[in-house]
Protein backbone atom coordinates (compact mmCIF):
# COMPACT_ATOMS: atom_id res chain seq x y z
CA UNK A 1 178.18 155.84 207.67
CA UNK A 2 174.82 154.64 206.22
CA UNK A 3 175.07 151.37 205.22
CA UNK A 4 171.64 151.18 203.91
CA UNK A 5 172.35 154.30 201.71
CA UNK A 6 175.11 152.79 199.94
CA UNK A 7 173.67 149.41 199.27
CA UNK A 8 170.91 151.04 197.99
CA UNK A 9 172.90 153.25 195.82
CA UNK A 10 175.30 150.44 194.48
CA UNK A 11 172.10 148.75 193.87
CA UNK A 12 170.95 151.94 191.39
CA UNK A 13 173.99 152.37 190.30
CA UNK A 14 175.59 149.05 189.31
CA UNK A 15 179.50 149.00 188.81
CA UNK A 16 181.11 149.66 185.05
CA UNK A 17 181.39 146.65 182.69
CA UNK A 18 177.93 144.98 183.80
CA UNK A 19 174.37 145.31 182.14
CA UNK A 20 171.36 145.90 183.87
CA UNK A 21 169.23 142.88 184.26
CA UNK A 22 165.90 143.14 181.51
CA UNK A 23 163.14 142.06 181.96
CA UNK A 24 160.83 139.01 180.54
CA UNK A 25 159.09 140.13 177.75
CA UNK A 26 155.15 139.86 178.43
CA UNK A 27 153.18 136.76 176.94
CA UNK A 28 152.55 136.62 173.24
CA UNK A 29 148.87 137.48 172.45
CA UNK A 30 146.56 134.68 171.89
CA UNK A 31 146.50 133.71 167.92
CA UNK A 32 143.50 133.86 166.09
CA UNK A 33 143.27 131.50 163.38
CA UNK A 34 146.33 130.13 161.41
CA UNK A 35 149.80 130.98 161.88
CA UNK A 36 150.93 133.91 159.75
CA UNK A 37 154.17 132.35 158.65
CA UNK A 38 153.29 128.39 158.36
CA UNK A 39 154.83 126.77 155.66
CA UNK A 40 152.68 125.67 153.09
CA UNK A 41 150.63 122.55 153.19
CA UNK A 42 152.26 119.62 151.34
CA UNK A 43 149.28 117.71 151.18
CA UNK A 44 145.98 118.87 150.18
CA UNK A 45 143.85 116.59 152.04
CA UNK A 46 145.06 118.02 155.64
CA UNK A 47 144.04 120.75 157.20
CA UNK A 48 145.25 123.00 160.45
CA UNK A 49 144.05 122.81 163.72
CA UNK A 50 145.36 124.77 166.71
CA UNK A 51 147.34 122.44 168.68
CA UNK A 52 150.14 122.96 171.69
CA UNK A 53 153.42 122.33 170.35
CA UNK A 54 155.97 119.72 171.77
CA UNK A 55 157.51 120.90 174.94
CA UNK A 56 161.10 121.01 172.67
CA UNK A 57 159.88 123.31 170.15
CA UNK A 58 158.84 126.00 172.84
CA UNK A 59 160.83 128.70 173.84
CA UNK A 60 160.42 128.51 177.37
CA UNK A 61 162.43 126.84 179.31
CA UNK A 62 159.82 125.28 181.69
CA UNK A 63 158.60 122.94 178.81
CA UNK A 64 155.17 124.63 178.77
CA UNK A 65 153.38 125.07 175.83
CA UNK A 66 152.64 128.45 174.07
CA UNK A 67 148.59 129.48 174.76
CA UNK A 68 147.05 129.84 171.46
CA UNK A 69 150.16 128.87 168.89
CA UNK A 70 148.56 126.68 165.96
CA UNK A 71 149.98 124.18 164.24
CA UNK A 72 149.48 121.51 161.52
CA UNK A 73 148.26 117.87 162.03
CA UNK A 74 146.49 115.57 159.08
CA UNK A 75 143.08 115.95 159.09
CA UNK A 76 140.89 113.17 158.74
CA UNK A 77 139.79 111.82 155.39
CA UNK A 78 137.00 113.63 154.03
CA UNK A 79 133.44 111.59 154.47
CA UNK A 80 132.37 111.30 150.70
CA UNK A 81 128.67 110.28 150.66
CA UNK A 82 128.24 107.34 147.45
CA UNK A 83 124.85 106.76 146.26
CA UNK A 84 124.41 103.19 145.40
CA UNK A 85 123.53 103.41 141.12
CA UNK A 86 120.43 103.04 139.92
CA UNK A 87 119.32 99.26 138.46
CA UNK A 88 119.18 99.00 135.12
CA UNK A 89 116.61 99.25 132.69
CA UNK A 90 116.46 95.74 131.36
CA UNK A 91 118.40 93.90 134.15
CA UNK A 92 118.50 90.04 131.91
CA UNK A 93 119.58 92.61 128.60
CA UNK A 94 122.98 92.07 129.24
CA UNK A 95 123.05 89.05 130.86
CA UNK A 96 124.70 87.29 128.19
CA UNK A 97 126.43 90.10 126.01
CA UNK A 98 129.35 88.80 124.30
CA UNK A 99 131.69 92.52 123.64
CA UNK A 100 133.38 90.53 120.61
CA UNK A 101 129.53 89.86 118.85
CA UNK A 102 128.25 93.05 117.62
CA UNK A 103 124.60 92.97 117.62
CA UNK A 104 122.48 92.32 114.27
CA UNK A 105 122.20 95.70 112.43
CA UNK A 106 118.36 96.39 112.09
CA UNK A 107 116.90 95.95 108.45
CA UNK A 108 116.80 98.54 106.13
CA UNK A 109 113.85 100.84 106.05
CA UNK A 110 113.04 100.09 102.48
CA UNK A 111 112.27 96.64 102.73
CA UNK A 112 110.56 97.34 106.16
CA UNK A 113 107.88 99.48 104.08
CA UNK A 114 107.97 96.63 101.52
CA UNK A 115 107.10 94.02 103.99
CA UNK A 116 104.41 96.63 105.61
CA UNK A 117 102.85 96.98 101.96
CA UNK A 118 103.09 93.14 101.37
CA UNK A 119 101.27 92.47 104.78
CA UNK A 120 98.82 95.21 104.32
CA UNK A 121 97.91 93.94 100.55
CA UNK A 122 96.73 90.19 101.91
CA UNK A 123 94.89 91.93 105.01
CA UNK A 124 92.94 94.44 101.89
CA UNK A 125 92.73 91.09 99.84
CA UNK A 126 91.26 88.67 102.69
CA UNK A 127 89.20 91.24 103.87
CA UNK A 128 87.86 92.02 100.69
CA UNK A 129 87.25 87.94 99.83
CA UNK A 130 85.38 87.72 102.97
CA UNK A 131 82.84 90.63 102.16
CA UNK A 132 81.84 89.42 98.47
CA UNK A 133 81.55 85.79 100.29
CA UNK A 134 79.27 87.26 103.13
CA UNK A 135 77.14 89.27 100.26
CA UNK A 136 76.85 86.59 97.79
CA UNK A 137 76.53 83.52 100.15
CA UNK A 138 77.51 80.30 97.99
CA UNK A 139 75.68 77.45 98.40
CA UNK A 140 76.50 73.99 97.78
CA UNK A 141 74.65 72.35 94.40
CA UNK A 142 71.81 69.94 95.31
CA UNK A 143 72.21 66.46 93.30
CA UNK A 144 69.50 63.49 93.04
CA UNK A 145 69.37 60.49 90.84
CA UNK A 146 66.74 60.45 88.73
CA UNK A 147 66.18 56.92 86.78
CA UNK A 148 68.50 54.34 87.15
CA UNK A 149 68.44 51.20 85.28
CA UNK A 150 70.19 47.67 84.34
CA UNK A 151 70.27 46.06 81.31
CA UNK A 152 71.62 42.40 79.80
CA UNK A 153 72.75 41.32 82.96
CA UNK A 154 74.83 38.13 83.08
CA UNK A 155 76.26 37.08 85.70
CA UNK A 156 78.65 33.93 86.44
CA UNK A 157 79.11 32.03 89.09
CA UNK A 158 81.64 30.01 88.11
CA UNK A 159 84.38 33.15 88.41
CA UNK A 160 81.93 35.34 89.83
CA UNK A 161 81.89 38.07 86.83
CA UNK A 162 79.19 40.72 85.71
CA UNK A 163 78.63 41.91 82.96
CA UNK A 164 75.52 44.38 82.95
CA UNK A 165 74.83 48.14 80.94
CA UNK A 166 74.18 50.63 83.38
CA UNK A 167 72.02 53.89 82.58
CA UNK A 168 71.27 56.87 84.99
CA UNK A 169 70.30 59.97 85.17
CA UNK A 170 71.42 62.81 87.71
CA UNK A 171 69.81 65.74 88.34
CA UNK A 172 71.90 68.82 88.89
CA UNK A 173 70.73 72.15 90.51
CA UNK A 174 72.09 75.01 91.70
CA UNK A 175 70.80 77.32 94.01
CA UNK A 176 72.32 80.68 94.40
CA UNK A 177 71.04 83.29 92.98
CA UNK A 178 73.87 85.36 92.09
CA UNK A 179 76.45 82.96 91.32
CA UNK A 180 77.12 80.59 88.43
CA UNK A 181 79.11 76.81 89.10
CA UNK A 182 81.25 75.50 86.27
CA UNK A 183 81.74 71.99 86.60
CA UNK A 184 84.87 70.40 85.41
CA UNK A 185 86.87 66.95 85.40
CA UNK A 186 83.33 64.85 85.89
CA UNK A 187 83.64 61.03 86.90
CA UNK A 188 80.69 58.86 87.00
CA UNK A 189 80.41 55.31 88.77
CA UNK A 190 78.66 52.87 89.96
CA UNK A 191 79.06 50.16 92.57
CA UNK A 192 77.71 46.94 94.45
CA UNK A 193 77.28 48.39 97.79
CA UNK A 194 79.15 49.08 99.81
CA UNK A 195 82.36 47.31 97.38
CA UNK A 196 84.61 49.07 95.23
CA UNK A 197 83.27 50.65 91.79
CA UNK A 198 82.33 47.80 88.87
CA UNK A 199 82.61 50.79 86.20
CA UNK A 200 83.51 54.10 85.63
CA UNK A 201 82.81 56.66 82.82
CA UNK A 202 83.95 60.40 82.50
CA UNK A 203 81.52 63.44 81.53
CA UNK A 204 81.93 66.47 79.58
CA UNK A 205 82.06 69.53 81.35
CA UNK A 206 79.53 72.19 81.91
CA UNK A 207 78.32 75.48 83.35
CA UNK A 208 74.99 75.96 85.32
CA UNK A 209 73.38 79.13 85.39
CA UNK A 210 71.82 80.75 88.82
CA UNK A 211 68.42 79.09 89.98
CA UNK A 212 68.72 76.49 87.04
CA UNK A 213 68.18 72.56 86.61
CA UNK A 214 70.59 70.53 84.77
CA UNK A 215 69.93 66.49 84.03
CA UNK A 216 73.18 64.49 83.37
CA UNK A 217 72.60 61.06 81.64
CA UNK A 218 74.69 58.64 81.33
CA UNK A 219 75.65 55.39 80.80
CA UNK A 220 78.15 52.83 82.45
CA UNK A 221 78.95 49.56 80.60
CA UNK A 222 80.51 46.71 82.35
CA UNK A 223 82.21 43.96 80.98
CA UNK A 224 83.09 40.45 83.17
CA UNK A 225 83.64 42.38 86.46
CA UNK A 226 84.68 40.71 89.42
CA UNK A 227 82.15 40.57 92.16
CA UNK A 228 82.64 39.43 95.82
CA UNK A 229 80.40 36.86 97.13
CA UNK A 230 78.81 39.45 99.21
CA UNK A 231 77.84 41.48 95.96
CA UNK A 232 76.76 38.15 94.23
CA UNK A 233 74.00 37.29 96.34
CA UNK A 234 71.60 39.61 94.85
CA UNK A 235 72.70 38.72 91.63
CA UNK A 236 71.81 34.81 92.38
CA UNK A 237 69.02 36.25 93.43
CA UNK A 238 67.63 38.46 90.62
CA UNK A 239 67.93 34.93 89.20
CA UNK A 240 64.45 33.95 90.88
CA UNK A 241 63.24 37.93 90.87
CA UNK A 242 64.30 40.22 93.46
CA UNK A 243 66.34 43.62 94.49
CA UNK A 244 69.07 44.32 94.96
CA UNK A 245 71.44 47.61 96.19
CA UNK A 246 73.25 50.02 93.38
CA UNK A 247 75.60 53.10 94.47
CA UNK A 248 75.85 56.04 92.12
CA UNK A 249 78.78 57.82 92.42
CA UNK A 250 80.44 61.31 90.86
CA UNK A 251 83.14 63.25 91.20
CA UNK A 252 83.77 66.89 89.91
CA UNK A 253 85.84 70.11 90.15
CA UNK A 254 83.33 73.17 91.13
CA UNK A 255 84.58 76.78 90.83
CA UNK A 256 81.43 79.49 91.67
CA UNK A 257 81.75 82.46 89.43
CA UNK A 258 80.07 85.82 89.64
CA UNK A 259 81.80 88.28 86.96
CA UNK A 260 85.01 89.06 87.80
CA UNK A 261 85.30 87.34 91.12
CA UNK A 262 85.48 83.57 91.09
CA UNK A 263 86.49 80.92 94.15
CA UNK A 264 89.09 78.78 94.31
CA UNK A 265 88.62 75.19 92.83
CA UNK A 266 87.13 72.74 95.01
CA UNK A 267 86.56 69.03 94.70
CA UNK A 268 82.99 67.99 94.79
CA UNK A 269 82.03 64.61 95.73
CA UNK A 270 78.36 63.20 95.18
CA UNK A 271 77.21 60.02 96.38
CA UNK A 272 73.73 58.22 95.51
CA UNK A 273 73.76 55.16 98.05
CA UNK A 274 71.57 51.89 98.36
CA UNK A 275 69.91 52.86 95.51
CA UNK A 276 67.46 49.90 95.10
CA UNK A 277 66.62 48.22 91.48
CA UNK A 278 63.93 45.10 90.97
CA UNK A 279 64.72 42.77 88.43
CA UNK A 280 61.41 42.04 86.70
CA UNK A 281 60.60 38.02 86.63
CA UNK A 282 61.62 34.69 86.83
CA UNK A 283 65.39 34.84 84.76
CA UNK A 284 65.16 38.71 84.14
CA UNK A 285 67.95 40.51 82.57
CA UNK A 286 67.02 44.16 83.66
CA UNK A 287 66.21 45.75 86.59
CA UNK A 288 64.98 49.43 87.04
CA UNK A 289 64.83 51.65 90.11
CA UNK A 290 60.92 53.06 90.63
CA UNK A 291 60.25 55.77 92.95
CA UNK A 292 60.66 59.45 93.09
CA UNK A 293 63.99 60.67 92.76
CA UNK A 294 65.99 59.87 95.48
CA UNK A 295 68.63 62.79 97.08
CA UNK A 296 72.68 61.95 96.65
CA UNK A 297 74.84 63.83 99.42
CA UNK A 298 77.07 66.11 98.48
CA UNK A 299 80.39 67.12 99.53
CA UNK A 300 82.37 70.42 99.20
């Protein structure tokens, strides 16, 4: 007998009833990508990444892990990249905005281009004052007293009153040579300087042409007066003969005219200070001034 021959051929041929052992399949190939059968992704914000399994949820029994099996895991979050806004415009335009205050609506564009007319008529009108004014150049009238005299002055001491007639003459002239002055509302007085006025008379109005001379007379009566004692000392004075100091006063309303374009009206003032008059003798009763005529200010 061969004993080698039969083990050998029990070996091949292995009794009835019993399967021949298979063998291991070979290793699965590596995976490229993604499983082919994953189950979808629940969430949208992970992703798959090949990964060994848990040693449970392999097939082998050793508790190896599978070479090149992939499988899910959250991703991390995605890296959004914020820009920081821009600043504002007008960063103090808001700073006190109340949402339940609706801002002013603007104004309506008709009386916008009302208001524009409005403003550009007084520019046009100014404008057009302050030409003419430069082109005609008004000048101020030039004033002097001309005689000046007193007459039946009486004085008293005992309640130191005057009573004196007082007649003057004013010379008037205007210089421009393009304009015209009407004179209007015309006061005339006279005074003790530098007191209060004794007496005052009013004057008829007038008009003086360009380049032209104009004499105003008139006369100023006074009747028991009061006079200080600083006023009375030339009185007690022209007593024994002597001078004393007379102010000449007027007062007017001037308007300049050339045709159709006239000035507003403006007060004139005209003074004739320390005028002096002499009384003439011992006990005189007049007095005159004598000299040229003597220039009054003037003030427009």
């Amino acid at each position: 007998m061969h004993p080698s021959s039969s083990s050998s051929s029990s070996a091949a041929h292995p009794p009835d009833g019993t399967q021949p052992s298979t063998k291991s399949p070979p290793p699965a190939a590596p995976a490229m990508g993604y499983p082919a059968n994953a189950a979808p992704n629940p969430n949208p914000n992970t992703a798959y990444y090949a990964a060994a399994p848990p040693p449970a949820a392999n097939g082998n029994g050793n508790g190896t892990a599978a070479f090149g099996v992939a499988y899910p895991y959250p991703a991390p979050p995605p890296q959004h990249h914020h820009h920081p806004p821009p600043p504002p415009q007008h960063p103090y335009h808001h700073q006190y905005h109340n949402p339940y205050h609706a801002p002013p609506p603007p104004p309506p564009t008709c009386l916008r281009r009302l208001l524009a007319l409005v403003v550009a008529a007084f520019l046009l009108l100014g404008a057009g004052t302050f030409i003419v004014w430069l082109l005609l150049r008004p000048r101020a009238p030039a004033f002097s007293l001309a005689t000046l005299s007193l007459s039946r002055v009486a004085y008293s001491p005992a309640n130191s009153s005057l009573s004196a007639a007082f007649d003057a003459s004013v010379l008037a002239e205007n210089p421009n040579a393009k304009l015209s002055v009407s004179y209007s509302s015309l006061l005339a007085s006279v005074a003790l300087a530098p007191s209060s006025p004794i007496a005052v008379t009013s004057l008829p109005p007038f008009v003086q042409a360009p380049r032209s001379n104009t004499a105003l007379p008139f006369r100023l009566q006074v009747d028991g007066a009061y006079v200080g004692p600083d006023e009375a000392a030339p009185l007690k004075s022209g007593a024994t003969g002597g001078t004393m100091e007379v102010q000449v006063r007027l007062t007017a309303v001037a308007v300049f005219d050339r045709g159709g374009w006239r000035t507003r009206r403006r007060v004139m003032r005209v003074i004739c200070e320390d005028v002096p008059v002499t009384f003439r003798g011992k006990n005189a009763t007049d007095a005159k001034f004598d000299g040229p005529p003597r220039r009054c200010e003037v003030y427009l």
